[in-house]
Protein backbone atom coordinates (compact mmCIF):
# COMPACT_ATOMS: atom_id res chain seq x y z
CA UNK A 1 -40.40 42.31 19.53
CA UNK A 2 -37.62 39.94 20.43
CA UNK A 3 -40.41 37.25 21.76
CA UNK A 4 -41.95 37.41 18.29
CA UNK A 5 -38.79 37.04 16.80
CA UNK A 6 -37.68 34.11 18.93
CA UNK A 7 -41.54 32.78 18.41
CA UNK A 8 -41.62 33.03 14.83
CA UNK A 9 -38.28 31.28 14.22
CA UNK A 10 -39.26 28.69 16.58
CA UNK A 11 -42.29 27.99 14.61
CA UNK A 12 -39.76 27.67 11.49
CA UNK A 13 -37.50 25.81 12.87
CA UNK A 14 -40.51 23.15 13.72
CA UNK A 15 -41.71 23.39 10.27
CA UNK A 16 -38.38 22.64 9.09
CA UNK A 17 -38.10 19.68 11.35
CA UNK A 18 -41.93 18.25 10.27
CA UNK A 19 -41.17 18.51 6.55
CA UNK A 20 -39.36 14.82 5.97
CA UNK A 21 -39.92 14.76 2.48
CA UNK A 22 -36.35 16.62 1.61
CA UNK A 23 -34.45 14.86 4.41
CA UNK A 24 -35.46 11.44 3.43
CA UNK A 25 -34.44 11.93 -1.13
CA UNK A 26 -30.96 13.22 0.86
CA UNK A 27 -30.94 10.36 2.97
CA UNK A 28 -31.50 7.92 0.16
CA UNK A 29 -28.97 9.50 -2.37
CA UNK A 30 -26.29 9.48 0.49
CA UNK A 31 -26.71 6.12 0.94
CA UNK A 32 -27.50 5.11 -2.55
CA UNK A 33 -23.94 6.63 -3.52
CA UNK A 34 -21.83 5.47 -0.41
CA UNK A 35 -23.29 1.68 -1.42
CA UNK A 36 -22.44 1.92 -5.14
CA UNK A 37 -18.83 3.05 -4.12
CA UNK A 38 -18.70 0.17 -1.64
CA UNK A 39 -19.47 -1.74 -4.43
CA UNK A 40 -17.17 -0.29 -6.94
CA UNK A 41 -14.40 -0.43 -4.28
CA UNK A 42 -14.93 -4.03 -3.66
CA UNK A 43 -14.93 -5.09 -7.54
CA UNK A 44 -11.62 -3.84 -7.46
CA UNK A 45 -9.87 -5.99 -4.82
CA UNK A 46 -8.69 -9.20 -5.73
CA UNK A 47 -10.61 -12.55 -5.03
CA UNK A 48 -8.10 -13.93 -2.36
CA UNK A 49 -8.97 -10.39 -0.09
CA UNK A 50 -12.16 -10.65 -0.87
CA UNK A 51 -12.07 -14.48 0.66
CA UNK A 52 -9.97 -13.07 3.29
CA UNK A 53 -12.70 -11.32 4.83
CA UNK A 54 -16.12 -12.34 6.62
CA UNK A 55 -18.94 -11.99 4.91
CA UNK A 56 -20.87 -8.31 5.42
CA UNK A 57 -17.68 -6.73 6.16
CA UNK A 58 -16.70 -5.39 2.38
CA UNK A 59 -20.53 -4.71 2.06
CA UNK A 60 -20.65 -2.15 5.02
CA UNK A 61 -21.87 -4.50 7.87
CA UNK A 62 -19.11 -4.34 10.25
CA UNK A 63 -20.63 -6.14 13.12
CA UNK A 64 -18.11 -9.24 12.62
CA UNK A 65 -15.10 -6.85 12.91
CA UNK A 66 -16.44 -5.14 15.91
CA UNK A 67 -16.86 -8.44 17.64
CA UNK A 68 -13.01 -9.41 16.61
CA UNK A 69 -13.91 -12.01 14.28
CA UNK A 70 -10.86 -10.59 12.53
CA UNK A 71 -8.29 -11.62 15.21
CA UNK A 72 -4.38 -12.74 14.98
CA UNK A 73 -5.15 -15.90 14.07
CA UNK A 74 -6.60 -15.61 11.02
CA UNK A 75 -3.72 -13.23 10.22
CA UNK A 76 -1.34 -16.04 11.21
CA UNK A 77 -3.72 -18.60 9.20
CA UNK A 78 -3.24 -16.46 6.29
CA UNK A 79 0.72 -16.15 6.14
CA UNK A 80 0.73 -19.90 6.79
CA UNK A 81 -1.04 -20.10 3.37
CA UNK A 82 1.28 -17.99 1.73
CA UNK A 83 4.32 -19.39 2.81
CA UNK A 84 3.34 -22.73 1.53
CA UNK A 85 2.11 -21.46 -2.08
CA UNK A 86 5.04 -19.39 -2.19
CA UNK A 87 7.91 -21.66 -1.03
CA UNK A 88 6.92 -24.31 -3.69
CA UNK A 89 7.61 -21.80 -6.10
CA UNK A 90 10.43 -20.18 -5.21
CA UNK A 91 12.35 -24.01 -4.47
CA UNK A 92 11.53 -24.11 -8.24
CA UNK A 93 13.61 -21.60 -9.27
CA UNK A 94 16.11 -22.34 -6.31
CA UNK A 95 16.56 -26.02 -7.65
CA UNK A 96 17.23 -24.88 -10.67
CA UNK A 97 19.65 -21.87 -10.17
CA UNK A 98 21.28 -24.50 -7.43
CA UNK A 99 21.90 -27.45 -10.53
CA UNK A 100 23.13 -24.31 -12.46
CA UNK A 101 25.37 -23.80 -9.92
CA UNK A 102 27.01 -27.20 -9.26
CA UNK A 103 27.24 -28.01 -12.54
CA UNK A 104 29.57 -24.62 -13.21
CA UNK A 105 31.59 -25.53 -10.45
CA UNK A 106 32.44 -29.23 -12.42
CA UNK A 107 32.92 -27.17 -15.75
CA UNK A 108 35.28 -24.58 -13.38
CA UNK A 109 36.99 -28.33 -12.01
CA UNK A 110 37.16 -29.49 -15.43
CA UNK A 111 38.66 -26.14 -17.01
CA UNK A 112 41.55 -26.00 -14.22
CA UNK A 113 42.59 -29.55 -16.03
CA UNK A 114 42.71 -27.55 -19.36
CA UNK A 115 46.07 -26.84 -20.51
CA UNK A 116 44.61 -24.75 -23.29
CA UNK A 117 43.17 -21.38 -22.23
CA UNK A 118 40.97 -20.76 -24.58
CA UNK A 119 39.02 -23.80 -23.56
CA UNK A 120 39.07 -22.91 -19.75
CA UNK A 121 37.79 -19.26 -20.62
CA UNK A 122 35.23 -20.42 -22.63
CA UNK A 123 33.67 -22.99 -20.38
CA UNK A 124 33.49 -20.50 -17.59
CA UNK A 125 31.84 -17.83 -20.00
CA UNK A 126 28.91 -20.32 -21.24
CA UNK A 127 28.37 -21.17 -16.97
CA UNK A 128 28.47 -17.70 -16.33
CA UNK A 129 26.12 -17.04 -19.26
CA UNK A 130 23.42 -19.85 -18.17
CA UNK A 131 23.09 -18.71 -14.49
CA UNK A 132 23.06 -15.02 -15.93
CA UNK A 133 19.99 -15.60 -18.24
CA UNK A 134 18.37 -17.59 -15.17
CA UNK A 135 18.82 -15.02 -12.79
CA UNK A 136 17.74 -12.15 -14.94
CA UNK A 137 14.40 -13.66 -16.01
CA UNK A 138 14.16 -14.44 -12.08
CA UNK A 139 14.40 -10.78 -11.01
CA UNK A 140 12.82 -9.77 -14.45
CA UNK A 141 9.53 -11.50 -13.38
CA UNK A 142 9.98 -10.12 -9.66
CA UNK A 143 10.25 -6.54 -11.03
CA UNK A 144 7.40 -7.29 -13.05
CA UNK A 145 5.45 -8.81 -9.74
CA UNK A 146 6.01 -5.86 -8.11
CA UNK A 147 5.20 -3.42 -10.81
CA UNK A 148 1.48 -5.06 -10.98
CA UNK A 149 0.82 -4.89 -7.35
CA UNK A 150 1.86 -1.53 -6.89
CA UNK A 151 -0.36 -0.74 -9.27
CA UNK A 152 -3.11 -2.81 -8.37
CA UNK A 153 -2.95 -0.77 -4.92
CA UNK A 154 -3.23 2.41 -6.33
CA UNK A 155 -6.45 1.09 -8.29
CA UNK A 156 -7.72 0.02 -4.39
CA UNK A 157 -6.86 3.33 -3.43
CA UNK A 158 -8.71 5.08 -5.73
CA UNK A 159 -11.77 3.12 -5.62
CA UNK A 160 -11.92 3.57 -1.90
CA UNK A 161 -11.02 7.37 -2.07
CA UNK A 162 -14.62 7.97 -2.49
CA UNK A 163 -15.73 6.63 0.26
CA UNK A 164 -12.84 8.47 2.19
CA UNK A 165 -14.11 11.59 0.92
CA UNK A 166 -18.16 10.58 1.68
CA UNK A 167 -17.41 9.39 5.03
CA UNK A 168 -15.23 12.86 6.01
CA UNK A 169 -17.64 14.79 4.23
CA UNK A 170 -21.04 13.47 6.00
CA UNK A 171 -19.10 13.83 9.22
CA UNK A 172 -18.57 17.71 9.11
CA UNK A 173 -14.81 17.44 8.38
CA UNK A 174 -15.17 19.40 5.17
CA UNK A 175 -11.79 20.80 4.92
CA UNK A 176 -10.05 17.45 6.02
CA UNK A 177 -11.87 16.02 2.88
CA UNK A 178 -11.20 18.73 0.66
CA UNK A 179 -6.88 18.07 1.57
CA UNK A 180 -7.08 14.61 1.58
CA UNK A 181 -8.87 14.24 -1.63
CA UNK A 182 -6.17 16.29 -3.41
CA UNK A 183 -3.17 15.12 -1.57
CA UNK A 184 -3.99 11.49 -2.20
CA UNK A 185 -4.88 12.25 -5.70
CA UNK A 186 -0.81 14.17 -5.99
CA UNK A 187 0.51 10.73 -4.39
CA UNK A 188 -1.19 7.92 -6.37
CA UNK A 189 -0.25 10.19 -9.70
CA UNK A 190 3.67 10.17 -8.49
CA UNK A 191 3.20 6.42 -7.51
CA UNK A 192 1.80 5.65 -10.87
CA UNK A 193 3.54 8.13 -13.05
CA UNK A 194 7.02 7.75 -11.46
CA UNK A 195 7.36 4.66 -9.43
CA UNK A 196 5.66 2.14 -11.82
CA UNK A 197 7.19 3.99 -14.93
CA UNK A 198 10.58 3.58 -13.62
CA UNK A 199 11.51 0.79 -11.47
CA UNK A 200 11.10 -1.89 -13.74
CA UNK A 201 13.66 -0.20 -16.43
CA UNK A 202 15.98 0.33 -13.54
CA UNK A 203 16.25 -2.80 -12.09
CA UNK A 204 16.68 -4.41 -15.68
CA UNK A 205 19.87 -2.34 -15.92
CA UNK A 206 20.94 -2.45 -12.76
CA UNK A 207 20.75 -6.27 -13.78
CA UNK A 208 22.92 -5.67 -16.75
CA UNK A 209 25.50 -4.18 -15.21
CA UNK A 210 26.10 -7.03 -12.35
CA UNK A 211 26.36 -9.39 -15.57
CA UNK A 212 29.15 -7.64 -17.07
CA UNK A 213 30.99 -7.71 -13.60
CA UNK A 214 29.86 -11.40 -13.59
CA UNK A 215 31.67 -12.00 -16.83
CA UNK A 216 35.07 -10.86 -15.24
CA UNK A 217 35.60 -8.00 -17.67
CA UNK A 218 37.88 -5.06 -17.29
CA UNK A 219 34.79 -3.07 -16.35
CA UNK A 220 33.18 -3.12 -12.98
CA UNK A 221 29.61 -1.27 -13.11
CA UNK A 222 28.69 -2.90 -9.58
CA UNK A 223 29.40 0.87 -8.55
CA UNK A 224 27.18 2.33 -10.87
CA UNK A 225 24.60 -0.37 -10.27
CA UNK A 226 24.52 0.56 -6.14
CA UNK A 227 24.93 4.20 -7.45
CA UNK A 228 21.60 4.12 -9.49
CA UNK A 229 19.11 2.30 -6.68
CA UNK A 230 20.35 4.08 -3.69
CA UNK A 231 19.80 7.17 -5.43
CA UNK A 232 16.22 6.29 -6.72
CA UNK A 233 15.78 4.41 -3.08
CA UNK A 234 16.36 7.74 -1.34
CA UNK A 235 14.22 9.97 -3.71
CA UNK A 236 11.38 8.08 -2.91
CA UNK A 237 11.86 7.90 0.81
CA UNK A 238 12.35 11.64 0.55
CA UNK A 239 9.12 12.56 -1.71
CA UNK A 240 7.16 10.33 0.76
CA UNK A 241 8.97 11.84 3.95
CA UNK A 242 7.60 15.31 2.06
CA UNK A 243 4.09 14.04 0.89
CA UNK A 244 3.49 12.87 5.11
CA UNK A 245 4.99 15.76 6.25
CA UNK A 246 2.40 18.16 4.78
CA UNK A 247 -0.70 15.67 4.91
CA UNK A 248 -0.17 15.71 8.48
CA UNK A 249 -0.05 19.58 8.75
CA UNK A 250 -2.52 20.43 6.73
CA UNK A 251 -5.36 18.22 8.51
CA UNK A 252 -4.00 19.02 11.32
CA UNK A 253 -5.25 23.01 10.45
CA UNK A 254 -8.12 21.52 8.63
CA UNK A 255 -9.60 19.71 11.34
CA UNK A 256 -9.42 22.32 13.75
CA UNK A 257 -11.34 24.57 11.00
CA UNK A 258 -13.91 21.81 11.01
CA UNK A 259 -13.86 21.66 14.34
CA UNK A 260 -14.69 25.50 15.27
CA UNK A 261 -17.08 25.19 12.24
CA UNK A 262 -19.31 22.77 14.10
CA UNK A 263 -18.54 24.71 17.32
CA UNK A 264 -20.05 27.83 16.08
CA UNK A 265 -23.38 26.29 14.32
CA UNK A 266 -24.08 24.34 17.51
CA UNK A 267 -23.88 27.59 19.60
CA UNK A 268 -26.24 28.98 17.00
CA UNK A 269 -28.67 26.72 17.55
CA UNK A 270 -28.62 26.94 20.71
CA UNK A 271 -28.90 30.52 21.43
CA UNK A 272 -31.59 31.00 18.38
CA UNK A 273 -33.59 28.13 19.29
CA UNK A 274 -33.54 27.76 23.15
CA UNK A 275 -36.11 25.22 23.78
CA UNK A 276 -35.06 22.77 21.15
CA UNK A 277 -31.52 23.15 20.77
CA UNK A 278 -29.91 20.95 23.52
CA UNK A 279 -31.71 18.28 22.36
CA UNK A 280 -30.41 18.98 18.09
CA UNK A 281 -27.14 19.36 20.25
CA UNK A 282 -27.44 15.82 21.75
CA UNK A 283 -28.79 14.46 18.34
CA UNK A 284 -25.80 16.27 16.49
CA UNK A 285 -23.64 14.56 19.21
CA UNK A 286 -25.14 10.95 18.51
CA UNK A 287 -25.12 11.32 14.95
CA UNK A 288 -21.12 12.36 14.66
CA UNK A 289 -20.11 9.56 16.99
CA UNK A 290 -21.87 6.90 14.83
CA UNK A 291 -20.31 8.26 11.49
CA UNK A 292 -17.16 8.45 14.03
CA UNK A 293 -17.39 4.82 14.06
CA UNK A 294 -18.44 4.01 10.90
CA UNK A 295 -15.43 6.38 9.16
CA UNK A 296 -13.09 4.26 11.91
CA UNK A 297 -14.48 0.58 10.76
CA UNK A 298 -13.92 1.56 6.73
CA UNK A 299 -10.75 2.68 7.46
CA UNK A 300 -9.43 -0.22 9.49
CA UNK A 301 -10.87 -2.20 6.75
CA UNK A 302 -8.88 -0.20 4.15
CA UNK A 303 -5.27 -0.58 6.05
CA UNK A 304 -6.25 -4.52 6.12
CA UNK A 305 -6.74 -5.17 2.55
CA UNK A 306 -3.24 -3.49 2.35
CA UNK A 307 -1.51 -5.35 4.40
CA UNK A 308 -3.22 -9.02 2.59
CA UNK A 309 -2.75 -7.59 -0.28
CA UNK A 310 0.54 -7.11 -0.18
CA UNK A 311 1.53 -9.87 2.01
CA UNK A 312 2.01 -12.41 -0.81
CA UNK A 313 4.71 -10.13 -2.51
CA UNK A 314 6.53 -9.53 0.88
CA UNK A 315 6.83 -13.12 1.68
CA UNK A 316 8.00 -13.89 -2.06
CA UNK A 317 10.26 -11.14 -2.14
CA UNK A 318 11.74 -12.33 1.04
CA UNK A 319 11.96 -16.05 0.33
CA UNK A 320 13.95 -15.27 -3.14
CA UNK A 321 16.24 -13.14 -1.06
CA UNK A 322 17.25 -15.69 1.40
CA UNK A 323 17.20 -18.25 -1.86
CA UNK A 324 19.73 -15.97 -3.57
CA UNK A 325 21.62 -14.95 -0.63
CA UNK A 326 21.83 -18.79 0.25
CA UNK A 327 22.97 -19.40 -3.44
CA UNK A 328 25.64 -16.66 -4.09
CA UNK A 329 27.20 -18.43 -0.62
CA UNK A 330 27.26 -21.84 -1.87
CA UNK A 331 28.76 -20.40 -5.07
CA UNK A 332 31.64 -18.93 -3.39
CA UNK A 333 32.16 -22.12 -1.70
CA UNK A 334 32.35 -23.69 -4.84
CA UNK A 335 35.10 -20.99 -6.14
CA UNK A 336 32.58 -19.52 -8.39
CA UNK A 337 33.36 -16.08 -7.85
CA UNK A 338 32.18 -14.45 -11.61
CA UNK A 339 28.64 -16.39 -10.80
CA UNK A 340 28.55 -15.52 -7.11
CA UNK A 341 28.73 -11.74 -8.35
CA UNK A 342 25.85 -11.91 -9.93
CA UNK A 343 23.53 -14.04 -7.86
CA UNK A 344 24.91 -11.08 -4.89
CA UNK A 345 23.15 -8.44 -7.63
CA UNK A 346 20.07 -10.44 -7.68
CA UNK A 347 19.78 -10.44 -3.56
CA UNK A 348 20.44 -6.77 -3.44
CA UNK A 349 17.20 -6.23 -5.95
CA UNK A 350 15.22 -8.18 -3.81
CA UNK A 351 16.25 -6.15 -0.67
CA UNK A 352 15.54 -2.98 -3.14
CA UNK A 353 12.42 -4.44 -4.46
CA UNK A 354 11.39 -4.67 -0.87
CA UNK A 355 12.27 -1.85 0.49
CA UNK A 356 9.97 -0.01 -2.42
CA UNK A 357 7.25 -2.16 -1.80
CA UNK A 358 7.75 -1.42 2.24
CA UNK A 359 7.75 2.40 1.83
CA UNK A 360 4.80 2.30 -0.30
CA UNK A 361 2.72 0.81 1.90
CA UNK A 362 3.41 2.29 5.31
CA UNK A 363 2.90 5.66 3.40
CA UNK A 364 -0.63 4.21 2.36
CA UNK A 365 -1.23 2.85 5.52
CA UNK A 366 -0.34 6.34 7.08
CA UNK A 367 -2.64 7.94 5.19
CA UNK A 368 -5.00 5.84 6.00
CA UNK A 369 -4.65 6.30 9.48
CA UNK A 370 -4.85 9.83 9.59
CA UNK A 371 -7.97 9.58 7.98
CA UNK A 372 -9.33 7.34 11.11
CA UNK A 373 -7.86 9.67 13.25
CA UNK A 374 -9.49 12.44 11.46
CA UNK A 375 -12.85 13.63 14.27
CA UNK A 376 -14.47 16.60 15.37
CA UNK A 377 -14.79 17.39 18.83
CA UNK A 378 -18.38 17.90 19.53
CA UNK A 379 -18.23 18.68 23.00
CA UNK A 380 -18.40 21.96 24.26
């Protein structure tokens, strides 16, 4: 009886493998659907990435980034470029903060001559005034800049979460998929909802208040100011310290669940179907490693459009700092001291600017590497 059994499921399980008519409509929808999100998720990068990259790469041919065609110089190539479109415009608004500057100091020379007061007071209010308005529409457009690329990155991210989800999916990590779809989903929302909704609004007041102190007013909202962004700083460090926390604990259990999934069905087959199964076994073993690969390539992909992406914010947000931090010096020097209070304002939102922009991306990039990381163990 147990021969007939083992006979007649043997004779299934070759029917099963003769009848290609199933396998191949599967075949073609998985691969009609992982190209149209390829597609999709490459419509949504900007042109300079797309230029960044070889061609075939962004279309699923990763041959060229296999064979390191993608090495540190092109990287270095690539912030070259963006230093030298980026200085030119951030000497603009240097120059012209900088003739601001000097030009304050000879009103502040010519005041001091002033025996009236009046006079004095009120050419120091209209220099304060002009480098005030400059400085705010300065950090007002840098807000702005960074407000549009965060969100442009969470558009990226959801266009390639898709293909995160396909990729983990084909592979056999079901539950991996199932947590990362919803715990990326939770963090773009907060990104969007909270992060975009908010900053802008905060740094324009933060902004405010280092113009009053500017203005050399009874009241001194610098504290208040420092108050407001290192408590906003440190709730976002803190919901992103939370949102990796559990992401990494939960695949961590969800992988070994796909893991002991793909365990078990292998030792199926290969006590129901003797004859055949080390060879499925071997097939199953081929087949993971090359999704293996394939999951790995898309996701090294992913972490570098981030990091071009974002590059051209970093190194403005950077070269503005120094500019301001360089300014707010020569100010002082000058004995400018309402003006060099609030070119010091506009250097600190830079270094808060950044330091958003920083934590949003190694969170992304975290995630993103914990989806390469992501594999089933298909030895036994």
């Amino acid at each position: 009886m147990k021969k007939i059994i083992t006979f007649t499921l043997f004779c299934v399980f070759i029917y099963a493998l003769s009848t290609q008519s199933y396998a191949s409509e599967i075949n073609n929808e998985v691969t009609s659907s992982l190209q149209n999100e390829l597609e999709q998720f490459k419509n949504s990068l900007p042109e300079y990435v797309q230029d960044f990259f070889p061609n075939g790469i962004l279309d699923g041919d990763f041959t060229s980034l296999i064979n390191g065609e993608l090495n540190e110089g092109k990287f270095l190539d690539q912030i070259g470029n963006y230093l030298i479109i980026e200085l030119d415009s951030v000497f603009k608004s240097f120059a012209s903060v900088l003739i601001l500057i000097i030009i304050s100091g000879l009103f502040n020379t010519l005041s001091a001559t002033m025996l009236d007061v009046n006079i004095s007071n009120t050419f120091s209010i209209c220099s304060t005034l002009c480098i005030s308005i400059t400085v705010f529409n300065l950090c007002n457009i840098l807000a702005s800049n960074v407000t549009h690329y965060i969100q442009l990155l969470c558009n990226v991210m959801n266009a390639f979460l898709p293909i995160m989800i396909a990729l983990l999916t084909i592979s056999g990590n079901i539950s991996s998929a199932v947590v990362s779809n919803g715990s990326m989903l939770l963090f773009i929302s907060i990104v969007q909802g909270f992060l975009v909704t908010f900053m802008l609004p905060l740094t324009k007041i933060c902004l405010v208040f280092s113009c009053i102190k500017g203005f050399g007013g009874p009241c001194d909202l610098s504290g208040i100011s420092k108050t407001l962004k290192n408590t906003f700083t440190s709730a976002v460090v803190f919901v992103m310290s939370i949102f990796m926390f559990v992401l990494s604990y939960k695949n961590t259990l969800s992988q070994s669940v796909d893991s002991i999934s793909l365990k078990t069905a292998r030792f199926a087959i290969s006590s129901l179907v003797p004859l055949v199964g080390s060879s499925v076994n071997e097939a199953l073993r081929t087949v993971t490693s090359s999704l293996s690969l394939i999951k790995k390539s898309c996701g090294i992909v992913a972490i570098i459009i981030i990091a071009v992406m974002m590059l051209p914010l970093i190194v403005n947000l950077l070269l503005n700092k120094l500019s301001f931090n360089f300014l707010s010096s020569f100010s002082k020097a000058l004995g400018n001291g309402n003006e060099s209070h609030i070119l010091e304002e506009a250097d600190h939102t830079c270094g808060f600017l950044l330091t958003i922009v920083a934590c949003t991306c190694v969170l992304f990039i975290f995630a993103l590497t914990i989806f390469i990381k992501t594999s089933i163990e298909v030895g036994i």
